[in-house]
Protein backbone atom coordinates (compact mmCIF):
# COMPACT_ATOMS: atom_id res chain seq x y z
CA UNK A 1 1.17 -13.76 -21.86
CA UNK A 2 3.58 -13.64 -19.29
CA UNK A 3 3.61 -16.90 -18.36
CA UNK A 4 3.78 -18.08 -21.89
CA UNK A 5 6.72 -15.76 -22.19
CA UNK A 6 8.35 -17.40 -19.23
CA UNK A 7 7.88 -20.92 -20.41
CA UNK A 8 9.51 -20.32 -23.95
CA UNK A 9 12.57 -18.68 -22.45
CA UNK A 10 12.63 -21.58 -20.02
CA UNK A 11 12.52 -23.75 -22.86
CA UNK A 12 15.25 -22.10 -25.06
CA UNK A 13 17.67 -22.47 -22.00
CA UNK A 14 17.20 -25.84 -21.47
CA UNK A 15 17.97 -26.23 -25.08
CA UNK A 16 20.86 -24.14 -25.62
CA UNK A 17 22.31 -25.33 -22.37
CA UNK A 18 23.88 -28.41 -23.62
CA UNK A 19 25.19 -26.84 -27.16
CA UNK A 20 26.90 -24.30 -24.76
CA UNK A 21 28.33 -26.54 -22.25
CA UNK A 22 30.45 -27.95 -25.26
CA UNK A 23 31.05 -24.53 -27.29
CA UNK A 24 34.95 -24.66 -26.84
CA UNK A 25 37.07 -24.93 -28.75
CA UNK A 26 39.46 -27.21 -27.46
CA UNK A 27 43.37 -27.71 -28.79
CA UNK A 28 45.44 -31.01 -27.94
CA UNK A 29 48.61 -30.81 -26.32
CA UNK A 30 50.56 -34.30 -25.68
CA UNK A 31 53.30 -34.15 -23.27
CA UNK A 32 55.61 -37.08 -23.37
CA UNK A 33 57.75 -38.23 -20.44
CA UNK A 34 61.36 -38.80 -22.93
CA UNK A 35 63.48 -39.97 -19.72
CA UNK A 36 66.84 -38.04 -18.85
CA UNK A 37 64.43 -35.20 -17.08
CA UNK A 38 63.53 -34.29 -21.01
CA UNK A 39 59.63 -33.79 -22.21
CA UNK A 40 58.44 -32.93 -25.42
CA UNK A 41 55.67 -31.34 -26.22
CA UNK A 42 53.84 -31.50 -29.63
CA UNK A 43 50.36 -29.94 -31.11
CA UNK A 44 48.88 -29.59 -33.98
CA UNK A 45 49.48 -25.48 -34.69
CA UNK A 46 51.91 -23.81 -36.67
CA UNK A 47 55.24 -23.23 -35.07
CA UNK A 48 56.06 -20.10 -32.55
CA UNK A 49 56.66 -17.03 -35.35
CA UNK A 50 54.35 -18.41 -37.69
CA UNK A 51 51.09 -17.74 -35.87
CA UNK A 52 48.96 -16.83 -33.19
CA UNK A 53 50.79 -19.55 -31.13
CA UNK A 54 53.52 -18.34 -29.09
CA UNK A 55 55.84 -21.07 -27.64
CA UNK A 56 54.50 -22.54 -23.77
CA UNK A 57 56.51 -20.65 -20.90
CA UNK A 58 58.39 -23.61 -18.59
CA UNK A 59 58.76 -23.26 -14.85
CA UNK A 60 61.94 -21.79 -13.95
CA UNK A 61 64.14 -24.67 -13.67
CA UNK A 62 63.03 -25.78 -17.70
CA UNK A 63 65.08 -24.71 -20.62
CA UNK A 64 64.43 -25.54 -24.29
CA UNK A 65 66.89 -27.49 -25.88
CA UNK A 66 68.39 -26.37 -29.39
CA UNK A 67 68.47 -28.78 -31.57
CA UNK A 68 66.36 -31.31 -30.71
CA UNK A 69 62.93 -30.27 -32.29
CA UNK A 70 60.86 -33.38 -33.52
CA UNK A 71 59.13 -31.51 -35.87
CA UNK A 72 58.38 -28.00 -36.95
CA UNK A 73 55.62 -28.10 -39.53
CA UNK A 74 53.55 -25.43 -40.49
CA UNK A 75 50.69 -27.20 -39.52
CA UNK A 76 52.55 -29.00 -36.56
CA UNK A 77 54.60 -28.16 -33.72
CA UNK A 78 56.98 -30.70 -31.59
CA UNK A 79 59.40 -28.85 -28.95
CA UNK A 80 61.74 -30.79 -26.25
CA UNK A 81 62.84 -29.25 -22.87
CA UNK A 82 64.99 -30.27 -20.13
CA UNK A 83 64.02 -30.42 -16.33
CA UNK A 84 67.29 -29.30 -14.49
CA UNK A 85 67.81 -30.97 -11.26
CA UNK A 86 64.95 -33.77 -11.34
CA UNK A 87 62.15 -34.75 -13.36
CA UNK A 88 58.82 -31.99 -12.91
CA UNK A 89 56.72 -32.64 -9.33
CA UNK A 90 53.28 -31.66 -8.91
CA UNK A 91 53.96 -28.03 -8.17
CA UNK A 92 55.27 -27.26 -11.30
CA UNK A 93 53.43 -25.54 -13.94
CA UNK A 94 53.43 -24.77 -18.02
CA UNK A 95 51.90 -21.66 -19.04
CA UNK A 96 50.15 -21.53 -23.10
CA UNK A 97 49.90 -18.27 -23.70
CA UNK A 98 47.10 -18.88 -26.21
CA UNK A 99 43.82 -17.35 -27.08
CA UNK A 100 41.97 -20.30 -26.52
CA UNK A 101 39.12 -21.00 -24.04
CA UNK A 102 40.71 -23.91 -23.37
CA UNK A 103 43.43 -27.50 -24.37
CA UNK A 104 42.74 -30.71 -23.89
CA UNK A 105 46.38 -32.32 -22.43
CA UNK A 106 47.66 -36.04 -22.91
CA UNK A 107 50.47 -36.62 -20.91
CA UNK A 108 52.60 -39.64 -21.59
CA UNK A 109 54.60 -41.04 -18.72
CA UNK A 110 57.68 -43.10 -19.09
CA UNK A 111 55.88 -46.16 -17.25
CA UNK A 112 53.20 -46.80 -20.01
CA UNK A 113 50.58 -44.44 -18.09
CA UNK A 114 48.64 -41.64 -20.24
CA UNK A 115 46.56 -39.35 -18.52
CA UNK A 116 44.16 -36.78 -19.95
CA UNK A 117 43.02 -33.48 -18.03
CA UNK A 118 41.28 -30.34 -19.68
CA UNK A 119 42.71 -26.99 -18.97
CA UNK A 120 40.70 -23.91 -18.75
CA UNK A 121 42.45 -20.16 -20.21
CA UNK A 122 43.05 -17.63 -17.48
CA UNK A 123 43.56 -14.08 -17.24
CA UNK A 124 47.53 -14.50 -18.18
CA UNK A 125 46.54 -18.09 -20.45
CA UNK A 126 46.05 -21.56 -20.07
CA UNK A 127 47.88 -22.75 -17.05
CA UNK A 128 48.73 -26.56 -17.17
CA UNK A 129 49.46 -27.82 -13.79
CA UNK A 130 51.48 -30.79 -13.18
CA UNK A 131 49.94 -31.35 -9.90
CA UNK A 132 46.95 -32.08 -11.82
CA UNK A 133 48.26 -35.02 -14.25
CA UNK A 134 50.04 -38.06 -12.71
CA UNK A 135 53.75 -37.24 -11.96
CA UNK A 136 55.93 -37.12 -8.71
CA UNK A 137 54.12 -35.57 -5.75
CA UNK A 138 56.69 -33.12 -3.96
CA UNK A 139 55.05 -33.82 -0.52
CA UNK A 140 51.93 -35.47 0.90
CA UNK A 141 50.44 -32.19 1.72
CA UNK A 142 50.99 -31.61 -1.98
CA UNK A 143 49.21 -34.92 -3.00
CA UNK A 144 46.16 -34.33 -0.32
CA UNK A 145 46.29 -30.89 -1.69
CA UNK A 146 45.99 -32.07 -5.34
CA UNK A 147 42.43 -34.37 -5.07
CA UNK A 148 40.73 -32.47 -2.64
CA UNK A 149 41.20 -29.92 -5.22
CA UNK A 150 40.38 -32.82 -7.93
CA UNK A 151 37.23 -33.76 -5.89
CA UNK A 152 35.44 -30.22 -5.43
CA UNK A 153 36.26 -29.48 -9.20
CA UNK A 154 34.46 -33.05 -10.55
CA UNK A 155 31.18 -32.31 -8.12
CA UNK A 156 30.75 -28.81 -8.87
CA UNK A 157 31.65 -29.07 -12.06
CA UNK A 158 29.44 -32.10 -12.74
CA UNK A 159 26.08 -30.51 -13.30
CA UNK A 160 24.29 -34.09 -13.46
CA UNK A 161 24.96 -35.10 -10.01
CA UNK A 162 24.76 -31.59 -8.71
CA UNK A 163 20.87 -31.51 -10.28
CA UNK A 164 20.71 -34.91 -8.11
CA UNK A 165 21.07 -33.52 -5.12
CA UNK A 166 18.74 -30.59 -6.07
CA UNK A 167 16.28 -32.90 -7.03
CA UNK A 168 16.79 -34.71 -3.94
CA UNK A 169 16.92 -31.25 -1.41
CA UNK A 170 13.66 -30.56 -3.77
CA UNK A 171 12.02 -34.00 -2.45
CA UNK A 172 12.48 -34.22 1.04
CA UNK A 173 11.18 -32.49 3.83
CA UNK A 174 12.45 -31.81 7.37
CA UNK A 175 16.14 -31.82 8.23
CA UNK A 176 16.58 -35.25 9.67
CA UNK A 177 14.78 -37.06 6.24
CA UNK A 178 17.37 -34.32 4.60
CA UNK A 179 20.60 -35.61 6.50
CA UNK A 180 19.35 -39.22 6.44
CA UNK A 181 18.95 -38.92 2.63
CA UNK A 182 22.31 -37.28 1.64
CA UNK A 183 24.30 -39.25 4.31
CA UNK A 184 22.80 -42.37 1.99
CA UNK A 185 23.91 -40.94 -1.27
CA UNK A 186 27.58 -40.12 0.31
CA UNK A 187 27.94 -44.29 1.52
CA UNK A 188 26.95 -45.58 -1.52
CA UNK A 189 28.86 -43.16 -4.00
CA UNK A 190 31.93 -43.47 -1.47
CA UNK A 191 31.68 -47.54 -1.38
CA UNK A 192 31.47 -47.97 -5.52
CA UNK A 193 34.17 -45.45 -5.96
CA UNK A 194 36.13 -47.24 -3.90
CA UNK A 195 35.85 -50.59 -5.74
CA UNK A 196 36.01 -49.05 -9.16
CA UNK A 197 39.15 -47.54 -8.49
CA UNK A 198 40.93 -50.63 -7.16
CA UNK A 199 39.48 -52.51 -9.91
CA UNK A 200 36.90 -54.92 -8.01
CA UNK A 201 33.70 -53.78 -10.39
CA UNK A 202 33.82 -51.89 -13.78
CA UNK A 203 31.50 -51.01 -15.61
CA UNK A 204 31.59 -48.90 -19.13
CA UNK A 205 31.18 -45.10 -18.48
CA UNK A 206 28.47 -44.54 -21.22
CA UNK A 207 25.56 -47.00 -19.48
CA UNK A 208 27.05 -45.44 -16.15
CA UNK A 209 26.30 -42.05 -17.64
CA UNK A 210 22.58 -42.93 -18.60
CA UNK A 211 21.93 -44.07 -15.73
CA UNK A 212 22.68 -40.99 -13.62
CA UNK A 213 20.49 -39.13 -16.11
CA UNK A 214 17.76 -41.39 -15.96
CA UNK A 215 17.86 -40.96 -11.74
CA UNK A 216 17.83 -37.26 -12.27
CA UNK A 217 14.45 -37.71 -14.34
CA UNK A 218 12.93 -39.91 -11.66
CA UNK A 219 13.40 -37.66 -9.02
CA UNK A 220 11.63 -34.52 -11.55
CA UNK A 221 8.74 -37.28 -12.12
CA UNK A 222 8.21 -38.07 -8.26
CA UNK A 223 8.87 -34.44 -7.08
CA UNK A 224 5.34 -33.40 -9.77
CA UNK A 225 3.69 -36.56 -8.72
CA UNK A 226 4.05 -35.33 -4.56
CA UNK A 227 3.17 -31.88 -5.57
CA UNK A 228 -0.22 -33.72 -7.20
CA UNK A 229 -0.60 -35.45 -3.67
CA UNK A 230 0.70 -38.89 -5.06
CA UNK A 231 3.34 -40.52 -2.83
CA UNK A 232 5.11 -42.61 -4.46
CA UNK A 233 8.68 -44.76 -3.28
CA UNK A 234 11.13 -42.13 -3.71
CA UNK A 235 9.08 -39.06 -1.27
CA UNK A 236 7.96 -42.61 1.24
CA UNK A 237 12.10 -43.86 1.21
CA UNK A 238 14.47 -40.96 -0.24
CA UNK A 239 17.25 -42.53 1.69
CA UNK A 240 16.77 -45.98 -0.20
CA UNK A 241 16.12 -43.99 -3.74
CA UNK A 242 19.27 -42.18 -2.81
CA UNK A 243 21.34 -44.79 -2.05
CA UNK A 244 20.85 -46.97 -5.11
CA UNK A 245 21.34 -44.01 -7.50
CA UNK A 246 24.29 -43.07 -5.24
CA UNK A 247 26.10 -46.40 -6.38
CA UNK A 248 25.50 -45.56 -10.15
CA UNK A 249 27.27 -41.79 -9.27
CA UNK A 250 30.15 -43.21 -7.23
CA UNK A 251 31.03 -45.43 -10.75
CA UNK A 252 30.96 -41.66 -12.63
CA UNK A 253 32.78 -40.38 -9.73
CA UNK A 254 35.81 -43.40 -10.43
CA UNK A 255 35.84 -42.50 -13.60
CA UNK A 256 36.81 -39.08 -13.59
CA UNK A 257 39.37 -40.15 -10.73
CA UNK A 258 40.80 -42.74 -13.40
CA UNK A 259 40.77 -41.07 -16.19
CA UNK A 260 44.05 -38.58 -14.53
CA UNK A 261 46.11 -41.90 -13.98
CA UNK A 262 46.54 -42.96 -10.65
CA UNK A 263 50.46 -44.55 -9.61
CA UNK A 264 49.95 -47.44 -6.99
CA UNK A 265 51.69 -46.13 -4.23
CA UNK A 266 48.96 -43.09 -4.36
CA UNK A 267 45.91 -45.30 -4.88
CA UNK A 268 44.43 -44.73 -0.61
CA UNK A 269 45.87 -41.09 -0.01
CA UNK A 270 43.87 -39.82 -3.65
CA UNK A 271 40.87 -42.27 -2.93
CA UNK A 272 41.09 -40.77 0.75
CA UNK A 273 41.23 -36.88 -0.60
CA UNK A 274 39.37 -37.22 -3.85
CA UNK A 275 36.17 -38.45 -1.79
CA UNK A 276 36.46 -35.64 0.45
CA UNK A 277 36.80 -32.96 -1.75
CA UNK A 278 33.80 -34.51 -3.37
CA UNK A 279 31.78 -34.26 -0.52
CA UNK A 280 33.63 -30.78 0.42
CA UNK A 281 31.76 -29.50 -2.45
CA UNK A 282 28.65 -31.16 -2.06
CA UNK A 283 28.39 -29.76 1.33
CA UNK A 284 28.84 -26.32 -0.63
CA UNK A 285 26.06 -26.62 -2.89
CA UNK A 286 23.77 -28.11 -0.02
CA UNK A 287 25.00 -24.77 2.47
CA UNK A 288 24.16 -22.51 -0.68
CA UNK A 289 20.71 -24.16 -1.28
CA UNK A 290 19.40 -23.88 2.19
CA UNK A 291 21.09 -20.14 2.56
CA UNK A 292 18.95 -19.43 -0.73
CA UNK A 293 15.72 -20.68 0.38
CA UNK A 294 16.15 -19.31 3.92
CA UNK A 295 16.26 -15.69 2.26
CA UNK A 296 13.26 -16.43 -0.24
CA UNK A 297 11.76 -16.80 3.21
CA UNK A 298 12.97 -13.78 4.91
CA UNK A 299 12.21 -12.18 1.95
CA UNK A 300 8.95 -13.79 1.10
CA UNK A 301 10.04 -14.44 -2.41
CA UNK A 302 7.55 -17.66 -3.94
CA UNK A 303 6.43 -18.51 -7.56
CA UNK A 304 3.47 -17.76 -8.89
CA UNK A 305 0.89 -20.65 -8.31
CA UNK A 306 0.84 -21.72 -12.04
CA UNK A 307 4.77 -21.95 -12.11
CA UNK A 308 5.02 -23.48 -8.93
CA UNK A 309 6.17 -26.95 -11.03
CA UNK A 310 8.33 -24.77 -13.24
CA UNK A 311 11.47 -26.09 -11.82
CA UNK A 312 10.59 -29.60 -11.50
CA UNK A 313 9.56 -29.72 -15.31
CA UNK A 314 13.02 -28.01 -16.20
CA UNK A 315 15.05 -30.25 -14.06
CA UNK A 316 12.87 -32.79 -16.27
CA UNK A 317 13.51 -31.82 -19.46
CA UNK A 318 16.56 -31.54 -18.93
CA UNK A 319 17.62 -34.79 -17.67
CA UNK A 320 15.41 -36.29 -19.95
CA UNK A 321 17.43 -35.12 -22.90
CA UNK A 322 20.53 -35.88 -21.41
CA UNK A 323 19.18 -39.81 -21.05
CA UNK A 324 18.14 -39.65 -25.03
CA UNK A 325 22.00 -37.84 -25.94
CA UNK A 326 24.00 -40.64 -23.89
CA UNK A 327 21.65 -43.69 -24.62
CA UNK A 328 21.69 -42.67 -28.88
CA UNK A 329 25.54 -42.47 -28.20
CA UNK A 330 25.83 -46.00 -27.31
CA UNK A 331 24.23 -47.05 -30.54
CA UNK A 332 26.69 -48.48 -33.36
CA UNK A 333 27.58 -45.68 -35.51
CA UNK A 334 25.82 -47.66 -38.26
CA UNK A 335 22.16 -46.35 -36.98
């Protein structure tokens, strides 16, 4: 009975786990770039003193200016403001003081570039940092600052390539086949992230996407099958497994770098920081996974003997439905 009860609240996790990983609800803010050190920005809300929606604070140096409303609707909102002194640099910040979990921003630059970042709400509201769309850089330290930041967000925020390297730490043994393996996965994600971003492959995210599931459910598969005493060519060459799938996660990887607009004088400094903040937090989750199982040692904490596969079969599942979700989504809407 217990293990039965186990195995259905497994279950219900993995299922839930996707509808919640979406369950925001997510508001659209556009910020346009006007020129003159003037930005407007317009969403689709009721005006400030007709709702829940009070007006965004500016940084210090930002005033509103009268007059010069696009549009106050009651079902739309378009405000202009006024940098004073210079356009906004990545240290400046907007503040929504909105009961939202969360907006989705567009920022439209004078030089054709749009950029899209997703803001999470804070203990004062949702905080949009410039630093964190494409504008002006105050300083290099700023920059290098900015996608180190950007690269330990994506990674340990990205629970797909996170539950690779789980499902890798789960499949090798010893600590050189462990450093061998990962140092793989870090050349090959580092080499096609590279090329993505200065445009010498591309690919189209959503095949990308299934792809990195479908290497998440290999590694489940081959983790049972060594469990079962059948070796297979993952558990006899991690490091080659890793590497191949590590060229398919650098391409996700680009993606997220080139979806926040990149100008081309910053192209090497946020290739240069972005990868290391990537593998900044991949270091993270590898310290926290060996810290963990060194206590379950100390401790002598192990599962049961018939839910010893338990977590292989979840990371399974899983990744399984993920491959199902982002393969159906390539479909024409027609089927």
């Amino acid at each position: 009975m217990r293990t039965r009860a186990l195995t259905h609240l497994l279950l219900w996790l993995l299922l839930s786990l996707p509808a919640w990983a979406h369950r925001t609800e997510v508001d659209q803010v556009t910020l346009s770039e006007m020129g003159g050190n003037r930005y407007s920005i317009r969403y689709a809300a009721p005006p400030p003193g007709m709702s829940e929606f009070a007006a965004p604070i500016l940084p210090e140096r930002c005033e509103w200016v009268d007059g010069e409303d696009v549009s106050v609707l009651e079902t739309a909102t378009s405000l202009v403001f006024e940098s004073k002194g210079g356009p906004l640099t990545a240290e400046d910040q907007i503040l929504l003081p909105w009961g939202r979990n969360g907006v989705l921003v567009i920022a439209q630059w004078r030089d054709g570039s749009t950029t899209r970042q997703f803001f999470l709400s804070g203990a004062e509201g949702i905080k949009v940092e410039m630093g964190q769309l494409r504008v002006s850089s105050a300083s290099f330290q700023a920059m290098a600052k900015r996608y180190i930041y950007l690269g330990v967000e994506h990674i340990l925020g990205g629970i797909d390539h996170l539950l690779f390297v789980a499902g890798l730490l789960l499949l090798v043994k010893g600590t050189r086949a462990l450093l061998l393996t990962i140092t793989a996965f870090t050349l090959a994600h580092s080499l096609t992230l590279s090329l993505s971003v200065l445009g010498w492959i591309s690919l189209p995210s959503e095949p990308v996407e299934a792809i990195i599931a479908l290497s998440i459910v290999l590694l489940a598969v081959e983790n049972v099958r060594l469990h079962r005493g059948q070796s297979g060519l993952t558990s006899r060459y991690p490091w080659l497994v890793s590497f191949l799938f590590g060229l398919i996660h650098g391409l996700g990887f680009a993606g997220a770098l080139s979806e926040i607009g990149l100008p081309p004088s910053e192209v090497p400094p946020a290739l240069l920081f972005f990868n290391i903040g990537v593998e900044l937090g991949q270091i993270l989750f590898v310290l926290a996974w060996v810290t963990f199982n060194w206590l379950c040692r100390r401790l002598r904490l192990t599962l049961p003997p018939n839910l010893i596969l338990a977590p292989h079969y979840a990371l399974g599942i899983l990744s399984a439905y993920w491959f199902l979700e982002r393969s159906l989504a390539m479909l024409p809407a027609t089927f």
